[in-house]
C-alpha atoms as a PDB file:
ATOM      1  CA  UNK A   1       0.165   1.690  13.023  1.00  0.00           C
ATOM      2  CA  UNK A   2      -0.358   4.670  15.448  1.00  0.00           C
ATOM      3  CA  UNK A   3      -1.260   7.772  13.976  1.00  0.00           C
ATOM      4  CA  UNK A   4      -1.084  11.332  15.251  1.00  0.00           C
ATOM      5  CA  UNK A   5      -4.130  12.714  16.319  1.00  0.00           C
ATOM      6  CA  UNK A   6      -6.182  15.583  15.126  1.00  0.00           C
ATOM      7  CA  UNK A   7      -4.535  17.935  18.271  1.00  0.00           C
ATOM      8  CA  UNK A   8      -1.047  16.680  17.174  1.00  0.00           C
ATOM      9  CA  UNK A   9      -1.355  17.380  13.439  1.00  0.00           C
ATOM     10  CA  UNK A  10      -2.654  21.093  14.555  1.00  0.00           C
ATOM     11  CA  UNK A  11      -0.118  21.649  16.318  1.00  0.00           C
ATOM     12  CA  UNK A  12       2.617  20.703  13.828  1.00  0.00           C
ATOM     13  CA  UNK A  13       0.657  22.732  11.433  1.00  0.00           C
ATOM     14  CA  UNK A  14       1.304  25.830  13.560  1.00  0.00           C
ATOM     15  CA  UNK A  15       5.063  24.878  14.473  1.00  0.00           C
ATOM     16  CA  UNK A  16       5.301  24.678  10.668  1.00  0.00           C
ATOM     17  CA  UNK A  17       4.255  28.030   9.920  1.00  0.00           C
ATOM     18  CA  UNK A  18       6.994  29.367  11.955  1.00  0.00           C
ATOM     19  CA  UNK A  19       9.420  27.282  11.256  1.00  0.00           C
ATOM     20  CA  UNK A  20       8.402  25.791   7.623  1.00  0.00           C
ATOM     21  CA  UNK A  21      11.955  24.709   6.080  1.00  0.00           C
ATOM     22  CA  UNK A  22      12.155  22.376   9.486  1.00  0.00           C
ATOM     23  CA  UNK A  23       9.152  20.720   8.682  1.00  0.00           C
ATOM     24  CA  UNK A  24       8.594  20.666   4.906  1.00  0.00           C
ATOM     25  CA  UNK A  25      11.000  19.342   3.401  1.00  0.00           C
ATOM     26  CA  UNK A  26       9.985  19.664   0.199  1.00  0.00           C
ATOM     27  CA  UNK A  27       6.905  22.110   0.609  1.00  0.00           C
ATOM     28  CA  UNK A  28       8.480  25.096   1.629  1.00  0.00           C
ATOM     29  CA  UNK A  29       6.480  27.391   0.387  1.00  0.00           C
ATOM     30  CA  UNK A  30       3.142  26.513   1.686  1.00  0.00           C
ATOM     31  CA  UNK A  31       1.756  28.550   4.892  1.00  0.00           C
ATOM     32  CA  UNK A  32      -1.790  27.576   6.563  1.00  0.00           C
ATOM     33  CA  UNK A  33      -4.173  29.276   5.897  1.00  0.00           C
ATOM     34  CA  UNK A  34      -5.060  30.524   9.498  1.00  0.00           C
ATOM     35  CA  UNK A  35      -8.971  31.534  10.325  1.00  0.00           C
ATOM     36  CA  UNK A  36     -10.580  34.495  12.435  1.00  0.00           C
ATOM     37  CA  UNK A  37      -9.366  32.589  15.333  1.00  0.00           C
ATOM     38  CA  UNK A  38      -5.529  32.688  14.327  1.00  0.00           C
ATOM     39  CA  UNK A  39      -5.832  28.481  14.114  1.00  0.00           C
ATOM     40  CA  UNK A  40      -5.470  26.659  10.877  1.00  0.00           C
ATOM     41  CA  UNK A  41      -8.592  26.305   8.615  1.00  0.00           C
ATOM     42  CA  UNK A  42      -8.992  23.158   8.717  1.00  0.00           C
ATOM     43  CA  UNK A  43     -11.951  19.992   8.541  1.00  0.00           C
ATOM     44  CA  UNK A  44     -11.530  16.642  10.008  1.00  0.00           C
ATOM     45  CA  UNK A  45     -13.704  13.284   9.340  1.00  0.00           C
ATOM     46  CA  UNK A  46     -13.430   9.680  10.488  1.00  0.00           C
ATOM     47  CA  UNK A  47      -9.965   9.143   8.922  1.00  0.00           C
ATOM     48  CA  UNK A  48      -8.193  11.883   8.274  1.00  0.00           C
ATOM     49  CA  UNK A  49      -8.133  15.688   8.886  1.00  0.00           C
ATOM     50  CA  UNK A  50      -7.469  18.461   5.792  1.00  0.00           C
ATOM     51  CA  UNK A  51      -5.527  21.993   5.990  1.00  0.00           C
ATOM     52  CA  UNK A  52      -6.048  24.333   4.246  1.00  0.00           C
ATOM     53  CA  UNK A  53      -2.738  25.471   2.203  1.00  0.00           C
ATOM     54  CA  UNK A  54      -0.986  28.173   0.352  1.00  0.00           C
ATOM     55  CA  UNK A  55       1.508  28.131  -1.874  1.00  0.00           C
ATOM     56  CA  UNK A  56       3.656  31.762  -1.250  1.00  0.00           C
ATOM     57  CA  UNK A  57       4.815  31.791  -4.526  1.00  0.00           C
ATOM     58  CA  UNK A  58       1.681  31.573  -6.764  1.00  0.00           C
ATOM     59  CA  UNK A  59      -1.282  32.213  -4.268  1.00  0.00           C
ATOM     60  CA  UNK A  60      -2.755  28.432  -5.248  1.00  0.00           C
ATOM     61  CA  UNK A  61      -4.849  26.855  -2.052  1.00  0.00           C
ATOM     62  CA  UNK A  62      -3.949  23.198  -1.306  1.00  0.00           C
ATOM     63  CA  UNK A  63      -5.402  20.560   0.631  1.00  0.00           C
ATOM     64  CA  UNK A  64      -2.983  18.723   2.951  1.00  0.00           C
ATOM     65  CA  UNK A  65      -4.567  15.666   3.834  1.00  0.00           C
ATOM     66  CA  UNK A  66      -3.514  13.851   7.041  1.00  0.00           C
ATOM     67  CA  UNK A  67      -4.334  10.209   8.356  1.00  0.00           C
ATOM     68  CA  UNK A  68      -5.664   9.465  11.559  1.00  0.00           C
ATOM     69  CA  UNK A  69      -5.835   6.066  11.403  1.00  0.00           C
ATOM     70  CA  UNK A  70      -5.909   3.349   9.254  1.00  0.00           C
ATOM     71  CA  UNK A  71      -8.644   2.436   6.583  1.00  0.00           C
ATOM     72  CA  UNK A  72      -8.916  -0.369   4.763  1.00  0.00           C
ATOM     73  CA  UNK A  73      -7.975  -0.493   0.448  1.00  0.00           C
ATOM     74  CA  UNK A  74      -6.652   2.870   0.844  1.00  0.00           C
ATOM     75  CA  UNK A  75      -3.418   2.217  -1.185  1.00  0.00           C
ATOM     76  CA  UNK A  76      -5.628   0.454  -3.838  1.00  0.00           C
ATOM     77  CA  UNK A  77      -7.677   3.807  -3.445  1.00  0.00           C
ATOM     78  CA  UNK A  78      -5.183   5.931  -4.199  1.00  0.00           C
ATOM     79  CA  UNK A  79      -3.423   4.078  -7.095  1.00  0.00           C
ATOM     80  CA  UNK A  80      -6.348   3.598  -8.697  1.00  0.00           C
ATOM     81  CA  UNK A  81      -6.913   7.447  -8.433  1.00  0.00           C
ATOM     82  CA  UNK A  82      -2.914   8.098  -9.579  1.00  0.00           C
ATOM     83  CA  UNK A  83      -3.458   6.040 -12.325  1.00  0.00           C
ATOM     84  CA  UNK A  84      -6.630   7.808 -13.810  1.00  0.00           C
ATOM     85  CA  UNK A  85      -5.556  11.176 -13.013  1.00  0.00           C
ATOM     86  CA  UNK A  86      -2.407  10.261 -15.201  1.00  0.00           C
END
C-alpha cells in the first residue's frame, strides 16, 4: 500500500481547516491547531505523523494520527489496545 507522505498529509490538514465539512466527514468540528508559523502543530516519526486537534465545541486537544507507511502487527496492535481500553 502507498501512503501519503508527511508534505501531503500537511497539506490536507490545511485544506481541511478551510474547508472542514469536505474533508471530515464525521469530525467536523476539529480545527488544527496551527503554530507561530501559521502551519499545523504537528510531530512525525518513522511511521506515522500526529496533528494536533481541537474540538470547536468543547476546547478538548486531539491527536490525529496518520500512517506513512506500513508496519508490521499494527492491526494486532491496535485491537489489542481497543480491547483493553474497553
Amino acid at each position: 500500500m502507498i501512503y501519503p507522505s508527511v508534505g501531503q498529509y500537511t497539506e490536507a490538514i490545511k485544506l481541511a481547516e478551510q474547508s472542514p465539512e469536505d474533508y471530515f466527514a464525521t469530525m467536523t468540528t476539529l480545527r488544527p491547531v496551527l503554530g507561530a508559523d501559521g502551519n499545523p502543530v504537528m510531530s512525525s516519526g518513522n511511521f506515522a505523523v500526529v496533528f494536533k486537534m481541537q474540538d470547536q465545541n468543547d476546547g478538548k486537544i486531539y491527536a490525529l494520527k496518520c500512517f506513512t507507511r506500513d508496519q508490521e502487527g499494527r492491526n494486532e496492535s491496535y485491537r489489542l489496545i481497543a480491547d483493553e481500553l474497553e
